[in-house]
Protein backbone atom coordinates (compact mmCIF):
# COMPACT_ATOMS: atom_id res chain seq x y z
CA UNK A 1 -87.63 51.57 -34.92
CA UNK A 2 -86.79 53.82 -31.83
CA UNK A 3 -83.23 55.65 -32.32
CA UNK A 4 -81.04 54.68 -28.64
CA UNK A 5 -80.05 57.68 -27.22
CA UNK A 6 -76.04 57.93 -26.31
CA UNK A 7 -76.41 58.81 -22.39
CA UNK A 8 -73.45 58.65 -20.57
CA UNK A 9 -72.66 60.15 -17.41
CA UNK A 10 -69.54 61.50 -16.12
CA UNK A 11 -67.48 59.50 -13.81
CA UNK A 12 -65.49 61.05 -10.66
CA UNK A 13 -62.40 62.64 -10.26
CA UNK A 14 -61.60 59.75 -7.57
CA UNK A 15 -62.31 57.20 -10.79
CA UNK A 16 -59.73 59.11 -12.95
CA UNK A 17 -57.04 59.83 -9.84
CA UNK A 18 -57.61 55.68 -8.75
CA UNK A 19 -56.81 54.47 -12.73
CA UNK A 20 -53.55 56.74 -12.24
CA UNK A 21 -52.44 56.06 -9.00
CA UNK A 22 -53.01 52.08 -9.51
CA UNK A 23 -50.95 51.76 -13.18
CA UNK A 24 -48.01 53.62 -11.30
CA UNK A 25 -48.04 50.87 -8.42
CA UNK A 26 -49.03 48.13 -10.41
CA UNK A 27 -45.39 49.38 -12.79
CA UNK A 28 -43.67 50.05 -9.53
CA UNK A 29 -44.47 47.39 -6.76
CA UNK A 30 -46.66 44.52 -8.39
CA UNK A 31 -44.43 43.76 -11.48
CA UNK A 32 -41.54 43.08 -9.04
CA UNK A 33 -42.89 40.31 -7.35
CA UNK A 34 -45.14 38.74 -9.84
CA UNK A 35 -44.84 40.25 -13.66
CA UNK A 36 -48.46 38.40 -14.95
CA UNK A 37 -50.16 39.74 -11.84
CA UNK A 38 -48.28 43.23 -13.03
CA UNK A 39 -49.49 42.98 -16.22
CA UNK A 40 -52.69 41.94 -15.42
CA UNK A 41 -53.12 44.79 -13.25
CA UNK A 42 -51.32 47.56 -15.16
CA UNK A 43 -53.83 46.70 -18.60
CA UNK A 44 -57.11 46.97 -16.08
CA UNK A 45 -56.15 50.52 -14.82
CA UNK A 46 -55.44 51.63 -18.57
CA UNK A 47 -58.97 50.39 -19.16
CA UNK A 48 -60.24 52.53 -16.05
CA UNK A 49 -58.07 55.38 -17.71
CA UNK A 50 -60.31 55.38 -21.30
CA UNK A 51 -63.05 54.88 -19.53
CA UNK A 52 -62.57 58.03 -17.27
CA UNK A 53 -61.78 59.63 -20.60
CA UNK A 54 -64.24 58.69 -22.79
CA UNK A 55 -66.90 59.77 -20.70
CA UNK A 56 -65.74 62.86 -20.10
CA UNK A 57 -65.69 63.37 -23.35
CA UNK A 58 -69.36 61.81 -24.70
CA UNK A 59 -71.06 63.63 -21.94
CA UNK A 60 -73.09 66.97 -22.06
CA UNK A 61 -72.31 70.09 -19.55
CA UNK A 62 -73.88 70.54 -16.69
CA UNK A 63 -76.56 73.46 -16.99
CA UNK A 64 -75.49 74.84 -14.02
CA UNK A 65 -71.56 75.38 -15.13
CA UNK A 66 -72.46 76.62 -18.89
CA UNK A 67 -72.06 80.38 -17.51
CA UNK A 68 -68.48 79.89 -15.94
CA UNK A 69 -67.67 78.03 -18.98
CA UNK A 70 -68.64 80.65 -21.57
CA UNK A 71 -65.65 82.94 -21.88
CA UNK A 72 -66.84 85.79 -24.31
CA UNK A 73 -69.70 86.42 -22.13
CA UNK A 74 -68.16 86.63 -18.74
CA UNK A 75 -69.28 90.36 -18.22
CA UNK A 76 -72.96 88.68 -18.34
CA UNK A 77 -71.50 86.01 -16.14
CA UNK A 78 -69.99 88.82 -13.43
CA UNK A 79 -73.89 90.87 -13.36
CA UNK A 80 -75.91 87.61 -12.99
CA UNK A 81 -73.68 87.30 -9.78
CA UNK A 82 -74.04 90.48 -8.44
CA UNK A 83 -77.99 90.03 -8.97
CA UNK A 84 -78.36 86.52 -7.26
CA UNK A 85 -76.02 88.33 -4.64
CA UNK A 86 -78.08 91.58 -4.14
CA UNK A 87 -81.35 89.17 -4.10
């Protein structure tokens, strides 16, 4: 039996800032004129919230980003620059 591979892909800042944005209305605005709909609302941007999270979380760097992310080699970092600069 084939092992399934855990692939999951990143979603947007826009995702993360849209989950935020829409629980703070929903708490704000919705829930005084109709609490359910509030509700409603408020528990489906939480879910958007973990989901932003989680994936964040379960998914692997970006190839491209490893070198800005590696701190204790950032003098490596710095002369890779100045070659794809002098090139």
């Amino acid at each position: 039996m084939k092992e399934k591979k855990d692939i999951s892909v990143p979603l947007s800042s826009g995702f993360m800032a849209t989950s935020i944005i829409g629980f703070f209305i929903s708490v704000w605005f919705v829930m005084d004129y109709s609490e359910p709909w509030g509700f409603t609302f408020m528990v489906f941007f939480i879910m958007m919230f973990i989901a932003s999270v989680v994936s964040m979380t379960r998914s692997l760097p970006i190839p491209e980003h490893m070198d800005e992310l590696s701190i204790h080699r950032q003098k490596e970092v710095r002369e890779k620059k100045k070659k794809r600069k002098v090139e």
